[in-house]
C-alpha atoms as a PDB file:
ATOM      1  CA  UNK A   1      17.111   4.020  21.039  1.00  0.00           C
ATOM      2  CA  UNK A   2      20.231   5.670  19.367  1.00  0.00           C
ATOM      3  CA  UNK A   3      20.717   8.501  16.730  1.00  0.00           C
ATOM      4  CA  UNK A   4      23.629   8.024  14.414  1.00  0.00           C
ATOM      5  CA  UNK A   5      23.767  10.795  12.026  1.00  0.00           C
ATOM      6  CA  UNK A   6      25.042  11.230   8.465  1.00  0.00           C
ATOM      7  CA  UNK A   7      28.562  10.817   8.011  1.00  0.00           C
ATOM      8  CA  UNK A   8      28.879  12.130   4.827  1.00  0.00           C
ATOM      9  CA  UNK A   9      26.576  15.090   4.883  1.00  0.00           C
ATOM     10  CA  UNK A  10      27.321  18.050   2.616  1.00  0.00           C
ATOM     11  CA  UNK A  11      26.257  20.944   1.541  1.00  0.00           C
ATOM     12  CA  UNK A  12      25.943  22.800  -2.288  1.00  0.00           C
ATOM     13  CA  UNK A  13      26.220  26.771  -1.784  1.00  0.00           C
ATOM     14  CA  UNK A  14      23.526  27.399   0.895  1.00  0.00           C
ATOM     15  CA  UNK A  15      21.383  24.230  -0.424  1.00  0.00           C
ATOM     16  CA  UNK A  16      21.762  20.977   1.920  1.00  0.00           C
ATOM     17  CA  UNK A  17      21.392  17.635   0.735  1.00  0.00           C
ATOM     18  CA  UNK A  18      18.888  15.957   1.950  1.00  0.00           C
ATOM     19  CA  UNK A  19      19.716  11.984   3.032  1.00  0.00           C
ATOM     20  CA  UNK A  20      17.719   9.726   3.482  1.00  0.00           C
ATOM     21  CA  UNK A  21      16.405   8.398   7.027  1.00  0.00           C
ATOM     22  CA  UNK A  22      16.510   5.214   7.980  1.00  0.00           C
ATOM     23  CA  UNK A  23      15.289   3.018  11.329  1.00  0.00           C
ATOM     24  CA  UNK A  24      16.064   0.068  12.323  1.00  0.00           C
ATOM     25  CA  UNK A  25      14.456  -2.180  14.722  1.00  0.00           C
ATOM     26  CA  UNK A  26      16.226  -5.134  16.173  1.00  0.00           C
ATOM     27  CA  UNK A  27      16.350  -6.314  18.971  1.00  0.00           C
ATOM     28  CA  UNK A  28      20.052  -8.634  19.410  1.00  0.00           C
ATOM     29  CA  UNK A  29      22.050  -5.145  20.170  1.00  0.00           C
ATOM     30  CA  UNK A  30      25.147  -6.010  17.911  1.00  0.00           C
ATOM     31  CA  UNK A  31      23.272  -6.618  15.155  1.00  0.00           C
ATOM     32  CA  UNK A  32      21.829  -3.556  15.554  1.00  0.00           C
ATOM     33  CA  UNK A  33      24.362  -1.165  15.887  1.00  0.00           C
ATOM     34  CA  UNK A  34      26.534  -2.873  13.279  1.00  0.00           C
ATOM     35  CA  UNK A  35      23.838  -2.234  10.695  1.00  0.00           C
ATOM     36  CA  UNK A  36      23.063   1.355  12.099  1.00  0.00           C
ATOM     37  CA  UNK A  37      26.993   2.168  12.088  1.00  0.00           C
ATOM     38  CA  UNK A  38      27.489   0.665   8.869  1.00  0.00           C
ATOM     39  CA  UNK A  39      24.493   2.363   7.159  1.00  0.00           C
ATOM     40  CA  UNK A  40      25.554   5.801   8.882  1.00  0.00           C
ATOM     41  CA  UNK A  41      29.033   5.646   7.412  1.00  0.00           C
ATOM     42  CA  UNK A  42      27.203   5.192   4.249  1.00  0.00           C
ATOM     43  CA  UNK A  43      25.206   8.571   3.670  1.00  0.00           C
ATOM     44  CA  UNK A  44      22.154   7.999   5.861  1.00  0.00           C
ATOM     45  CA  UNK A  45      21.024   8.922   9.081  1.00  0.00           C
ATOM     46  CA  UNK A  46      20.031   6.118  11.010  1.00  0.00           C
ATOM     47  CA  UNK A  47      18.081   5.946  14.084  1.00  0.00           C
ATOM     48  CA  UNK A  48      17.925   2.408  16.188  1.00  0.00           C
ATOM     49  CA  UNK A  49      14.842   0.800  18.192  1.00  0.00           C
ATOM     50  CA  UNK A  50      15.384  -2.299  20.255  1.00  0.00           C
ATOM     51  CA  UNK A  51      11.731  -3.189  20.056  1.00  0.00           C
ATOM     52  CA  UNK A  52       8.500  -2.244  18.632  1.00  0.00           C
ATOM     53  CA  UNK A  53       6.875  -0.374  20.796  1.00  0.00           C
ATOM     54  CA  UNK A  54      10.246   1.821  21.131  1.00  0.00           C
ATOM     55  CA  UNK A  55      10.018   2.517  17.514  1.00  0.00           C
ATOM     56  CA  UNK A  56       6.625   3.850  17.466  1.00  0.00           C
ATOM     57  CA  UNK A  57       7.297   6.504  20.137  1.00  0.00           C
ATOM     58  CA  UNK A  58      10.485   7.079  17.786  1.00  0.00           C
ATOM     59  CA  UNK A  59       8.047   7.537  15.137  1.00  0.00           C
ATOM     60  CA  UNK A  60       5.971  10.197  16.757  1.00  0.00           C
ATOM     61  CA  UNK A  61       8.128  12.545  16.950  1.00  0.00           C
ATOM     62  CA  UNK A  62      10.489  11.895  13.243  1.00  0.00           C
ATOM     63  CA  UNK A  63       9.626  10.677   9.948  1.00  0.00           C
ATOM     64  CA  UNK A  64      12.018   8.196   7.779  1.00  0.00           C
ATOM     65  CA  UNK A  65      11.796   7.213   4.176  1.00  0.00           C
ATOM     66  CA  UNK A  66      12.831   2.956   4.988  1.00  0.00           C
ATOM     67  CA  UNK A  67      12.798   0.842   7.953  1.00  0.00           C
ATOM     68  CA  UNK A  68      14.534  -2.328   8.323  1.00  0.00           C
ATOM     69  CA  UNK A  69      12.354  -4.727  10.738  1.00  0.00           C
ATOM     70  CA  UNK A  70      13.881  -7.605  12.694  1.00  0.00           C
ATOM     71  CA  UNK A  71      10.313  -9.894  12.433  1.00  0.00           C
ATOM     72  CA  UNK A  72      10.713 -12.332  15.482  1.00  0.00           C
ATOM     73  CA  UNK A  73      10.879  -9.572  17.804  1.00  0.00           C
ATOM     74  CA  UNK A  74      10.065 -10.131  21.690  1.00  0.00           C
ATOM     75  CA  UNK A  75       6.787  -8.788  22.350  1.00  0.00           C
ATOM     76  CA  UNK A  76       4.727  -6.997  18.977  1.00  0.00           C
ATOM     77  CA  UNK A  77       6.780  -8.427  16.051  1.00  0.00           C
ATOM     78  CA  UNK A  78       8.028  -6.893  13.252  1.00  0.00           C
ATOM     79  CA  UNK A  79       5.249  -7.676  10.720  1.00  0.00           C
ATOM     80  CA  UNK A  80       2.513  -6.208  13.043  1.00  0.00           C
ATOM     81  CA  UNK A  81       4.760  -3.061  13.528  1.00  0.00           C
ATOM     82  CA  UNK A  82       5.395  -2.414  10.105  1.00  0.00           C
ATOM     83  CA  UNK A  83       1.786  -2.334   9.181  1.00  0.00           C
ATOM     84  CA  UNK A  84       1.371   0.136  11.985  1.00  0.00           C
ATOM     85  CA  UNK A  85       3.813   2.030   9.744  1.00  0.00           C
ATOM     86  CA  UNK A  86       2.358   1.677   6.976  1.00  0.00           C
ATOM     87  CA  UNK A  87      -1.457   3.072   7.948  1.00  0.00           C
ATOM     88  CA  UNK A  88       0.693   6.070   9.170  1.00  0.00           C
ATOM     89  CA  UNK A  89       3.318   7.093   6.728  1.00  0.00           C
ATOM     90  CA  UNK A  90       4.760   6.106   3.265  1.00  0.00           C
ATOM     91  CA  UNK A  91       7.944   3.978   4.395  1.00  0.00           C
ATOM     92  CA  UNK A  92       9.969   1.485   2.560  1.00  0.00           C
ATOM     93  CA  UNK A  93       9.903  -1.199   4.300  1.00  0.00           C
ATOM     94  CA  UNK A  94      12.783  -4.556   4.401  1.00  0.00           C
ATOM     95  CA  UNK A  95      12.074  -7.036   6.894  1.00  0.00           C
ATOM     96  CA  UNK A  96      14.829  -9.160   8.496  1.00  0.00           C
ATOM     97  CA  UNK A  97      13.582 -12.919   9.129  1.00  0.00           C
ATOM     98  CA  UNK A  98      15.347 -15.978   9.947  1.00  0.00           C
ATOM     99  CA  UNK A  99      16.349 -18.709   7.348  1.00  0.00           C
ATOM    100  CA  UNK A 100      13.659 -21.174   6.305  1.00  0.00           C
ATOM    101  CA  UNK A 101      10.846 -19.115   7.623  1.00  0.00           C
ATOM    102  CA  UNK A 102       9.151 -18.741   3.984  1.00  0.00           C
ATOM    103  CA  UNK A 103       5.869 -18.083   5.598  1.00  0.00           C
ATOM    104  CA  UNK A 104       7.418 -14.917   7.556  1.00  0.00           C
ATOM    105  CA  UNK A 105       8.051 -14.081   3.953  1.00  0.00           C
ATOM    106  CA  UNK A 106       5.060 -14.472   2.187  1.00  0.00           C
ATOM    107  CA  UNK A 107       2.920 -12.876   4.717  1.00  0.00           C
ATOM    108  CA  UNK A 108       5.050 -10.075   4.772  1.00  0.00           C
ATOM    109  CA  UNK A 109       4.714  -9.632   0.945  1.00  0.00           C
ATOM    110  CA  UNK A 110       0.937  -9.616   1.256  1.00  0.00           C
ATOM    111  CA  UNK A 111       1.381  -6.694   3.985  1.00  0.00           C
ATOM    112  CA  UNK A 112       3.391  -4.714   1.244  1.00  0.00           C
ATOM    113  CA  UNK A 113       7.154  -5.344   2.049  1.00  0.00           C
ATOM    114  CA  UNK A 114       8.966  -3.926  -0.169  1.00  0.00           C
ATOM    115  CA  UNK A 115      12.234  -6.211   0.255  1.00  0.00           C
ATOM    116  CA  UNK A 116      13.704  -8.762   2.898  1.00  0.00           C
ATOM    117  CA  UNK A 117      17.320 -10.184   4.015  1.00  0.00           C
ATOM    118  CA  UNK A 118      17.806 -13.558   5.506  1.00  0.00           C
ATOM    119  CA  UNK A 119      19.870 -13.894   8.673  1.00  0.00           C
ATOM    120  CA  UNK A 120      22.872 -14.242   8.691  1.00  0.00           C
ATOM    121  CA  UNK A 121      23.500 -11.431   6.811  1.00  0.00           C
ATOM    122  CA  UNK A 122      26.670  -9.182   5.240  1.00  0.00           C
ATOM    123  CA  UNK A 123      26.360  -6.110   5.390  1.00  0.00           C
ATOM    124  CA  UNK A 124      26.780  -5.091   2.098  1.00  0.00           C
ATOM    125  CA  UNK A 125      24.028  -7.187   1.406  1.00  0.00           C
ATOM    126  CA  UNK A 126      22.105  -4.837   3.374  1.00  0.00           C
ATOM    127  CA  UNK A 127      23.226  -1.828   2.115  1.00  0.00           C
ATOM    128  CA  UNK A 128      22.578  -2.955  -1.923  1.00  0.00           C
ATOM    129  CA  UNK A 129      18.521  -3.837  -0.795  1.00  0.00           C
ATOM    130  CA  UNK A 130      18.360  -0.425   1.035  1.00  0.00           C
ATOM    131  CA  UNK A 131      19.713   1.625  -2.239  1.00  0.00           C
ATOM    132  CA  UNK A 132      17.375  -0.954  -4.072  1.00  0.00           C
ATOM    133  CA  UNK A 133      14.484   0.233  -2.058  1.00  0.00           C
ATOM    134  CA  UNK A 134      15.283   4.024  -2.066  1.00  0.00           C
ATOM    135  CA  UNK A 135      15.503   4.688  -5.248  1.00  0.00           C
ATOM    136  CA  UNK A 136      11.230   3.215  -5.594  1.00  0.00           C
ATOM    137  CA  UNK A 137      10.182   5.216  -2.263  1.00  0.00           C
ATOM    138  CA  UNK A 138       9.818   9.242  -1.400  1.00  0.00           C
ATOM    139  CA  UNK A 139      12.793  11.018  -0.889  1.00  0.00           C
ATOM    140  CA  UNK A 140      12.832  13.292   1.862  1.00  0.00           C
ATOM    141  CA  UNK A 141      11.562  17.045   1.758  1.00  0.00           C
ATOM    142  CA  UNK A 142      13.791  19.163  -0.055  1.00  0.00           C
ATOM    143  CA  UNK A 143      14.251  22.929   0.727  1.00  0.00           C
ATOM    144  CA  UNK A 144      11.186  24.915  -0.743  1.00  0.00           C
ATOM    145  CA  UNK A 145      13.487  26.442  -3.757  1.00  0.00           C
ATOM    146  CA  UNK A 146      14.449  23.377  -4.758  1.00  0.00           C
ATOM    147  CA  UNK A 147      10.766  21.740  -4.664  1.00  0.00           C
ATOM    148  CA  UNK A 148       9.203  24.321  -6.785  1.00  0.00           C
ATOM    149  CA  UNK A 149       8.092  22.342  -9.596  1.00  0.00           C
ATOM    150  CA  UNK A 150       5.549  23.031 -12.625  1.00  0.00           C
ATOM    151  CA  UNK A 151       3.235  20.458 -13.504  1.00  0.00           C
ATOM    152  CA  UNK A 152       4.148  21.053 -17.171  1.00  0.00           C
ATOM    153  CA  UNK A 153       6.692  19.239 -16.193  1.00  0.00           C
ATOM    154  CA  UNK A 154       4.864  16.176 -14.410  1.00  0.00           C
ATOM    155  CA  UNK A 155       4.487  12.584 -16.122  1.00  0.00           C
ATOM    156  CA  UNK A 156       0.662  11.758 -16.099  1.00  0.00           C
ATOM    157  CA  UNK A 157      -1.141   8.987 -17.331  1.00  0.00           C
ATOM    158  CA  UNK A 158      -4.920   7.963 -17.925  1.00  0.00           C
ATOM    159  CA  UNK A 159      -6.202   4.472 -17.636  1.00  0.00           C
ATOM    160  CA  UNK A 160     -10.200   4.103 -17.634  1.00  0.00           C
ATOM    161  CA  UNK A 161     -11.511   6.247 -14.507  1.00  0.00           C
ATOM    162  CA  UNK A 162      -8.089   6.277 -13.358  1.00  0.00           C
ATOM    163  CA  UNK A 163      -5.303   9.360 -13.184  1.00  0.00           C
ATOM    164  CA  UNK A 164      -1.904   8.310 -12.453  1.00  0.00           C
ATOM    165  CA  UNK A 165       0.534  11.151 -11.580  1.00  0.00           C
ATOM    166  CA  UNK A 166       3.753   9.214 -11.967  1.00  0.00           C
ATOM    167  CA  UNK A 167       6.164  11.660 -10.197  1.00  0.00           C
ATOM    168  CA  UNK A 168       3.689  12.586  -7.173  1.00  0.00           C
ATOM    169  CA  UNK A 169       3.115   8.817  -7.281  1.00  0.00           C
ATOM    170  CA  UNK A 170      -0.593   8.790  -6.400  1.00  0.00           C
ATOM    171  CA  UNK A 171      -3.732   7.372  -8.668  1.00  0.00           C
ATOM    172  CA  UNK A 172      -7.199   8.755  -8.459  1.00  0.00           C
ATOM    173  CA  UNK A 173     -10.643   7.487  -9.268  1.00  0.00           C
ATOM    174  CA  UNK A 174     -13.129   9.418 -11.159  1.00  0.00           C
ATOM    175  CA  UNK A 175     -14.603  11.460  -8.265  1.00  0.00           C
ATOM    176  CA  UNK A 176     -10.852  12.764  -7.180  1.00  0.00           C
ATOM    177  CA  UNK A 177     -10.331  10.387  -4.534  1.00  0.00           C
ATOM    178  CA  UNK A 178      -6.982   9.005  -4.089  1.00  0.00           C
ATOM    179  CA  UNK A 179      -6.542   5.233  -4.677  1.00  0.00           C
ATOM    180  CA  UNK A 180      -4.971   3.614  -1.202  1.00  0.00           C
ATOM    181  CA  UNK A 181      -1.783   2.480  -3.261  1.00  0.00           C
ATOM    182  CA  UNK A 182       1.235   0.962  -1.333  1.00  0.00           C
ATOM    183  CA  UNK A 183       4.613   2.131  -2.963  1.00  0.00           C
ATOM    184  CA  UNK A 184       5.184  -1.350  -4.125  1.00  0.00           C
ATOM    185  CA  UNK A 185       2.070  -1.736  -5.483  1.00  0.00           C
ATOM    186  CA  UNK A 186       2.593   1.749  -7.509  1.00  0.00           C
ATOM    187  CA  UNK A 187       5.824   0.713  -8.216  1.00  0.00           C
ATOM    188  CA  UNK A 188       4.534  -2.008 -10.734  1.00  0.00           C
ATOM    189  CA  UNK A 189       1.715  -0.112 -11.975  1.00  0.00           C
ATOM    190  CA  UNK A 190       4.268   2.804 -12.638  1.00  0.00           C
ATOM    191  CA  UNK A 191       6.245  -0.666 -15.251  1.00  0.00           C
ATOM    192  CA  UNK A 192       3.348  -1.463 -16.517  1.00  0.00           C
ATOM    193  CA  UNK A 193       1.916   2.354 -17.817  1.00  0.00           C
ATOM    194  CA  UNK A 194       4.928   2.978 -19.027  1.00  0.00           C
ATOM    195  CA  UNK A 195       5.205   0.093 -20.781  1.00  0.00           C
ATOM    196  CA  UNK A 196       1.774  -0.763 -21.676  1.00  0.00           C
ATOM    197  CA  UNK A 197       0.678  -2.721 -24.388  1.00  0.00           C
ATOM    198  CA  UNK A 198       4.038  -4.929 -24.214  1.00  0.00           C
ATOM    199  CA  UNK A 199       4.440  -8.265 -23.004  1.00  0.00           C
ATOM    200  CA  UNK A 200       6.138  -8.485 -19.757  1.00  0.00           C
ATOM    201  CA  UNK A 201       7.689 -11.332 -17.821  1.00  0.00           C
ATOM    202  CA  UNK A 202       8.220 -11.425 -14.075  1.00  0.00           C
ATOM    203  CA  UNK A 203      12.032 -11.255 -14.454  1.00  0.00           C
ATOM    204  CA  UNK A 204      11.747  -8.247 -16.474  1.00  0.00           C
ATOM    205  CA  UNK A 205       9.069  -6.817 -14.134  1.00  0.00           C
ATOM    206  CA  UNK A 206      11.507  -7.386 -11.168  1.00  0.00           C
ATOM    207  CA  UNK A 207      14.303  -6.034 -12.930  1.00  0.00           C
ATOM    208  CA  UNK A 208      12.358  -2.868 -13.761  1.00  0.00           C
ATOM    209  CA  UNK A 209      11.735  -2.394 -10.140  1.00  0.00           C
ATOM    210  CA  UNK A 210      14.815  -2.405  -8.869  1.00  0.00           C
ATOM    211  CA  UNK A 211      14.612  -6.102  -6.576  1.00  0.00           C
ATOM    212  CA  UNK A 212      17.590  -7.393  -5.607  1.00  0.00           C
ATOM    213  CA  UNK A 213      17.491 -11.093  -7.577  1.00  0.00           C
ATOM    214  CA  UNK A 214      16.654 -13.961  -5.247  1.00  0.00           C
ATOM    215  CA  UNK A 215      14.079 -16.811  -5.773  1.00  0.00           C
ATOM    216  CA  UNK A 216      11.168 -14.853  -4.150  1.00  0.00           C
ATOM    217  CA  UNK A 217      11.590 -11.945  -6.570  1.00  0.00           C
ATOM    218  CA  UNK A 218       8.462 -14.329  -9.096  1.00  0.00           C
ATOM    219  CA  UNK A 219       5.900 -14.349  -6.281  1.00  0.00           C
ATOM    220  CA  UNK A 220       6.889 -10.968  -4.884  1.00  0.00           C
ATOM    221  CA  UNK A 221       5.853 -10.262  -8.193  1.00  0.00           C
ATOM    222  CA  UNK A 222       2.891 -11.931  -8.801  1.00  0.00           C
ATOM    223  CA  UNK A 223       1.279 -11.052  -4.993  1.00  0.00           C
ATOM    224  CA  UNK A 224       1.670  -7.363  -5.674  1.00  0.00           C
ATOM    225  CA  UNK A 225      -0.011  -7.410  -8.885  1.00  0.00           C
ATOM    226  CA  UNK A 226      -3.099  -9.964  -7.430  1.00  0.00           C
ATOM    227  CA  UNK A 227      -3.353  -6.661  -4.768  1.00  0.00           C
ATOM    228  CA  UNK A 228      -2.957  -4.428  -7.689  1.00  0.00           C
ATOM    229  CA  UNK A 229      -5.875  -5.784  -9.094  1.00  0.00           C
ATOM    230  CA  UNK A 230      -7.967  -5.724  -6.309  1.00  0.00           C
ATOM    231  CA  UNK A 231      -7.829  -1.791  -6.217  1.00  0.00           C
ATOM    232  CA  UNK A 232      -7.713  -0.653 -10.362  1.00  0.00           C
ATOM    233  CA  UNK A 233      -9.834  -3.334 -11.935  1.00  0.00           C
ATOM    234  CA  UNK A 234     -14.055  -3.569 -11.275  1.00  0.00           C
ATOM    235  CA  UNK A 235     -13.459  -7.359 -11.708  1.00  0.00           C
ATOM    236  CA  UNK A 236     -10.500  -8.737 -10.308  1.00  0.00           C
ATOM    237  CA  UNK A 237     -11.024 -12.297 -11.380  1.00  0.00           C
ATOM    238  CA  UNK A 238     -11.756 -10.828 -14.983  1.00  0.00           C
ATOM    239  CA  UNK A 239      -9.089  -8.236 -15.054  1.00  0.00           C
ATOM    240  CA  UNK A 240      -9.443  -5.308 -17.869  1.00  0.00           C
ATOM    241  CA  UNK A 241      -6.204  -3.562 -17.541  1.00  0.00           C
ATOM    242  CA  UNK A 242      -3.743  -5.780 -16.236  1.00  0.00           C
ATOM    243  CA  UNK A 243      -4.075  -9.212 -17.933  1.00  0.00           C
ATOM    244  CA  UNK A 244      -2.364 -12.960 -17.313  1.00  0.00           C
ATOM    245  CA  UNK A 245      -0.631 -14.181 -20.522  1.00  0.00           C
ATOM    246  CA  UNK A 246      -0.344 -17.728 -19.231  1.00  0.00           C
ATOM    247  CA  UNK A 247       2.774 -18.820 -19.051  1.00  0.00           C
ATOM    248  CA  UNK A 248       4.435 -16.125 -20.509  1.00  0.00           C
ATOM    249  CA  UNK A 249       3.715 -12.875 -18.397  1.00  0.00           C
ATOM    250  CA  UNK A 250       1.564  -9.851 -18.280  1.00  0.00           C
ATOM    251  CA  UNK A 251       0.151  -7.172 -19.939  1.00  0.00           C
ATOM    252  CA  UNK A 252      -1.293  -3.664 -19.229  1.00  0.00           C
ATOM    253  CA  UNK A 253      -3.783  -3.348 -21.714  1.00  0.00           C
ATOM    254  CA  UNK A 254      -4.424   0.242 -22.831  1.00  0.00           C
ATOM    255  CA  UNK A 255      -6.626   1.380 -25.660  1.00  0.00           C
ATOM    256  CA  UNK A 256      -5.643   3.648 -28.214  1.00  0.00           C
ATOM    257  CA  UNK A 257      -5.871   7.152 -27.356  1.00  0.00           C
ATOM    258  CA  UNK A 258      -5.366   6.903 -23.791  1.00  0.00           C
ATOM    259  CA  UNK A 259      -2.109   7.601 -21.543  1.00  0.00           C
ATOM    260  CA  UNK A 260      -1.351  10.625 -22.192  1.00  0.00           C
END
């Protein structure tokens, strides 16, 4: 494992800024510390894992907001690590396969990737799907003065039983309980609130959150709403809120009077 930290680090009067953390598990070394170099030189502080299980004893002990996962690892793979991640902290997640290997891909977007590069990869490529993902995830924990926050202030929205704070990014049901939302999953639900009642097409849906454009960006799209539905609607296959205009789109169907 290796620790590169911020290059760019600064500070504001006594208030630091807070960067972003980022880990990255690969095993072909290289690869690895190119990306972790590259990334550090960046703005973030990057921490490296040459394998799985290295990266969750990494992960016991720090928190990040992204990982980037190599998936044909030696050993666990990538996609079985980064749903270990996943049931233990809200983590952006961009997974690294090898060209070809759509299936890698698609399983991965059921698992709630939020991104992926192909190898061989630039790494510029790289960094543009990181800031991608970053700006849709947590950023990290500010100092307390600088967190204090009213909830006057606070975007919230109704939908049936549903409460969706849009800047804590958590939805609850009627009795309080949270709603077991990925961040990619809440990402589209955040497009579609804010936009409800409008006609929306997958390109505009991907644009809105923030995917890099490649030809997986339609069913990226279309499996996170399909799990979307599964957790906000009482009958998936007849869905309420978030309707199929065939061939068109989508639409978040809210009734007068509610949203606000």
């Amino acid at each position: 494992m290796m620790f590169i930290p911020n290059l760019l680090s600064a500070e504001s009067g006594s208030q630091s800024i807070v960067r972003a953390r980022i880990v990255v598990v690969e095993d072909e070394p290289d690869l690895r510390d190119a990306v972790a170099e590259y990334l550090g030189a960046s703005g973030y502080d990057v921490a490296t894992a040459e394998s799985a299980s290295a990266a969750r004893t990494l992960l016991e002990t720090q928190s990040f907001q992204l990982a980037i996962l190599d998936i044909a690892m030696p050993g666990e793979d990538g996609l079985s690590l980064g749903r270990w991640m996943r049931s233990k902290t809200p983590i952006g997640i961009i997974y690294a396969t090898a060209a070809g290997t759509a299936l890698d891909r698609i399983v991965g977007l059921e698992l709630g990737a939020d991104d992926y590069i192909v190898k061989p990869y630039e790494l510029r490529e790289v960094l543009a799907r990181v800031r991608s993902v970053l700006r849709r995830v947590p950023q990290p924990t500010e100092p307390q003065a600088a967190k204090a926050e009213t909830t006057a202030n606070r975007r919230f929205m109704s939908f049936g039983p549903f409460h969706a704070d849009l800047d804590g990014r958590f939805v609850t049901g009627s009795n309080g309980t949270v709603i077991d939302l990925a961040k990619s999953e809440f990402d589209v639900l955040e497009v579609f609130l804010t936009r409800a009642n409008r006609l929306l097409t997958r390109a505009a849906i991907s644009e809105a959150i923030g995917f890099v454009e490649d030809p997986e960006s339609s069913r990226a799209v279309d499996i996170r709403i399909m799990r979307l539905r599964k957790k906000i609607e009482a009958d998936p296959a007849n869905p309420k809120f978030l309707r199929t205009v065939r061939g068109e789109g989508y639409i978040f169907s809210l009734p007068t009077g509610e949203g606000n």
